[in-house]
C-alpha atoms as a PDB file:
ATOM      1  CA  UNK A   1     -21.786 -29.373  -3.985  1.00  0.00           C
ATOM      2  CA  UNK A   2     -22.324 -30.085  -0.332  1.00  0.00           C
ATOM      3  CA  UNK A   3     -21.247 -33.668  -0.571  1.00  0.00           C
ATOM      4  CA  UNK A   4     -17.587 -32.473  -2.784  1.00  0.00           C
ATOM      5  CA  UNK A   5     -17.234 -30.117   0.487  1.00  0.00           C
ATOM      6  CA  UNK A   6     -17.574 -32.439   2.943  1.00  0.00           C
ATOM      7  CA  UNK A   7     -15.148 -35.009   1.204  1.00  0.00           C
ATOM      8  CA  UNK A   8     -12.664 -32.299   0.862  1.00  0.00           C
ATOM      9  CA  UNK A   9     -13.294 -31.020   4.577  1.00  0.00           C
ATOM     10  CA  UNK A  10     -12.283 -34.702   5.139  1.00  0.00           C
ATOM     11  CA  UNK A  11      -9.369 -35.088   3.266  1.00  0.00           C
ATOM     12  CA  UNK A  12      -7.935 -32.095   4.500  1.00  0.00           C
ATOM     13  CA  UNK A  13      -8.484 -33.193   7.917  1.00  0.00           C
ATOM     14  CA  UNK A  14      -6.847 -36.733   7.027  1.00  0.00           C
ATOM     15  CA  UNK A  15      -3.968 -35.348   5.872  1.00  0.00           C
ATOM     16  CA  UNK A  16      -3.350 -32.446   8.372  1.00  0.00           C
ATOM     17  CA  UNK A  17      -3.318 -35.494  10.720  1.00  0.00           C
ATOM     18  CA  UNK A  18      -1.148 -37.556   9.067  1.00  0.00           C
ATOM     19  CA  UNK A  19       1.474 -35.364   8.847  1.00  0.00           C
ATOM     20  CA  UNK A  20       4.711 -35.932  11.142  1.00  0.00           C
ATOM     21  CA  UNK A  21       5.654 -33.548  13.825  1.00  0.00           C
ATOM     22  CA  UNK A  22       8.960 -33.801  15.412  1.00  0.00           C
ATOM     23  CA  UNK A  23       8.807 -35.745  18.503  1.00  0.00           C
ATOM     24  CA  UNK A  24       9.774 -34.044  21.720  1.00  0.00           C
ATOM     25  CA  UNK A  25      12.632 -35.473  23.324  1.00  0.00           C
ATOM     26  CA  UNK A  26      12.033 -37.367  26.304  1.00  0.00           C
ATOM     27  CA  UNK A  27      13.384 -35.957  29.106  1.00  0.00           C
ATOM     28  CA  UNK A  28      15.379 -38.588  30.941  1.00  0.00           C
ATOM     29  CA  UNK A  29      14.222 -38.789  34.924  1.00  0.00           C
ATOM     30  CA  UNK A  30      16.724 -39.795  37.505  1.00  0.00           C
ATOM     31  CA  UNK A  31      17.906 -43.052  37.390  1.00  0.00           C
ATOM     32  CA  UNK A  32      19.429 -43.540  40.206  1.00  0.00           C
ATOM     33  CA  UNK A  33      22.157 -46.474  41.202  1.00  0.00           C
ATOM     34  CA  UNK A  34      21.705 -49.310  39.047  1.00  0.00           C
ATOM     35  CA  UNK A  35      22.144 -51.664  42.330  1.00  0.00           C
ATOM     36  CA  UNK A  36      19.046 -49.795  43.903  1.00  0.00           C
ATOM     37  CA  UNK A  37      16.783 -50.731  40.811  1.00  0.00           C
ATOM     38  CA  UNK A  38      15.524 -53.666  42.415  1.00  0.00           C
ATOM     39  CA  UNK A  39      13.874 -51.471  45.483  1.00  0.00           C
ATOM     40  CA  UNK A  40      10.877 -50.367  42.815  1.00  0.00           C
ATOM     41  CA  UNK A  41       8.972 -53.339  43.090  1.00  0.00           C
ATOM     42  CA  UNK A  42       8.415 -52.428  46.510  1.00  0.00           C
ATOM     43  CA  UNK A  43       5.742 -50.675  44.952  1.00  0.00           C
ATOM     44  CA  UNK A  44       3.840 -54.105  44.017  1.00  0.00           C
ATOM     45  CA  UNK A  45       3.949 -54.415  48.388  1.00  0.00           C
ATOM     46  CA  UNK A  46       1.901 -51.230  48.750  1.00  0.00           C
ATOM     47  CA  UNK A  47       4.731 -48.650  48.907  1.00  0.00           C
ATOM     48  CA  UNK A  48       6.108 -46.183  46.847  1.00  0.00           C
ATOM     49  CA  UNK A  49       8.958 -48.132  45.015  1.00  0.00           C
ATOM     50  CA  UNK A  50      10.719 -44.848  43.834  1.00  0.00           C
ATOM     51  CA  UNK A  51      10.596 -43.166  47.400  1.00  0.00           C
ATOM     52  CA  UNK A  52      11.948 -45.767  49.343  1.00  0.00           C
ATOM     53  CA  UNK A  53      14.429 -45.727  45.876  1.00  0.00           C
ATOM     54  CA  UNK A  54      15.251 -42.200  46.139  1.00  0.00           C
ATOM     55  CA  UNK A  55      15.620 -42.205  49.794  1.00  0.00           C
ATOM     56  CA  UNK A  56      18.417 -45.621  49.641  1.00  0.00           C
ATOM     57  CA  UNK A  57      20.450 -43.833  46.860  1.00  0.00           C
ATOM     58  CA  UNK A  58      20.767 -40.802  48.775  1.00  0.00           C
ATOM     59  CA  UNK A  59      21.937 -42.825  51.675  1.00  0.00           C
ATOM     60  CA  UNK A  60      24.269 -44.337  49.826  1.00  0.00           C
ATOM     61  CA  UNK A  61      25.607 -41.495  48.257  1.00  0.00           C
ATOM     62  CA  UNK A  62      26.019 -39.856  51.482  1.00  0.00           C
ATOM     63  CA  UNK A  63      27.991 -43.246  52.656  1.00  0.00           C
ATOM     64  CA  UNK A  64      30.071 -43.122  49.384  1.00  0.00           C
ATOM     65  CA  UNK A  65      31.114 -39.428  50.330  1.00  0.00           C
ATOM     66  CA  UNK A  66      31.952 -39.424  54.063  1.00  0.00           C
ATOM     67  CA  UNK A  67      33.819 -42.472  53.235  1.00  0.00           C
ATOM     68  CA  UNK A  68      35.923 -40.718  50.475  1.00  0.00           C
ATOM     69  CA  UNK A  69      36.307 -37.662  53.109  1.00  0.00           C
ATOM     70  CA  UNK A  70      37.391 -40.400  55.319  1.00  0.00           C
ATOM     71  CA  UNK A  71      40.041 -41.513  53.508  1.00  0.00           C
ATOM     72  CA  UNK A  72      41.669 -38.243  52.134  1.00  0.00           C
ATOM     73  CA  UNK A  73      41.947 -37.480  55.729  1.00  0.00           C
ATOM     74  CA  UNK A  74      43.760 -41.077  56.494  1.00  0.00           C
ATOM     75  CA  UNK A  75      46.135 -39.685  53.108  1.00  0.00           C
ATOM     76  CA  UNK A  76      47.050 -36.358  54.912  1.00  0.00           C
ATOM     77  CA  UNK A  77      48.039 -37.836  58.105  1.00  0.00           C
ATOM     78  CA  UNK A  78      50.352 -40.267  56.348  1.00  0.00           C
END
């Protein structure tokens, strides 16, 4: 009796883990400007590869703004 116990405490416990649970979707981080991708092996140097990342894009994006400011005001004085 104690051994037909144990081998269905097992089998319950083999199935219960074999069943499928719907996955979790990944949450997608920030990916940031494809042409900044390279920057993350900066990380194989000793520094944080998606800092210095991070920090570049943002600089970019601040470029890629001013200059689009920029030239709306270069439009209105036309």
């Amino acid at each position: 009796m104690r051994t037909f116990s144990a081998v269905l405490l097992g089998a319950v416990l083999f199935l219960s883990a074999c069943t499928s649970s719907p996955q979790q979707p990944v949450a997608q981080k920030d990916q940031g400007r494809p042409e900044t991708k390279k920057l993350e092996a900066a990380t194989a140097a000793g520094y944080d590869g998606a800092a210095v990342r991070k920090t570049v894009d943002k600089t970019l994006n601040s470029n890629d703004d001013r200059t689009k400011d920029m030239d709306k005001q270069g439009a209105e004085s036309k």
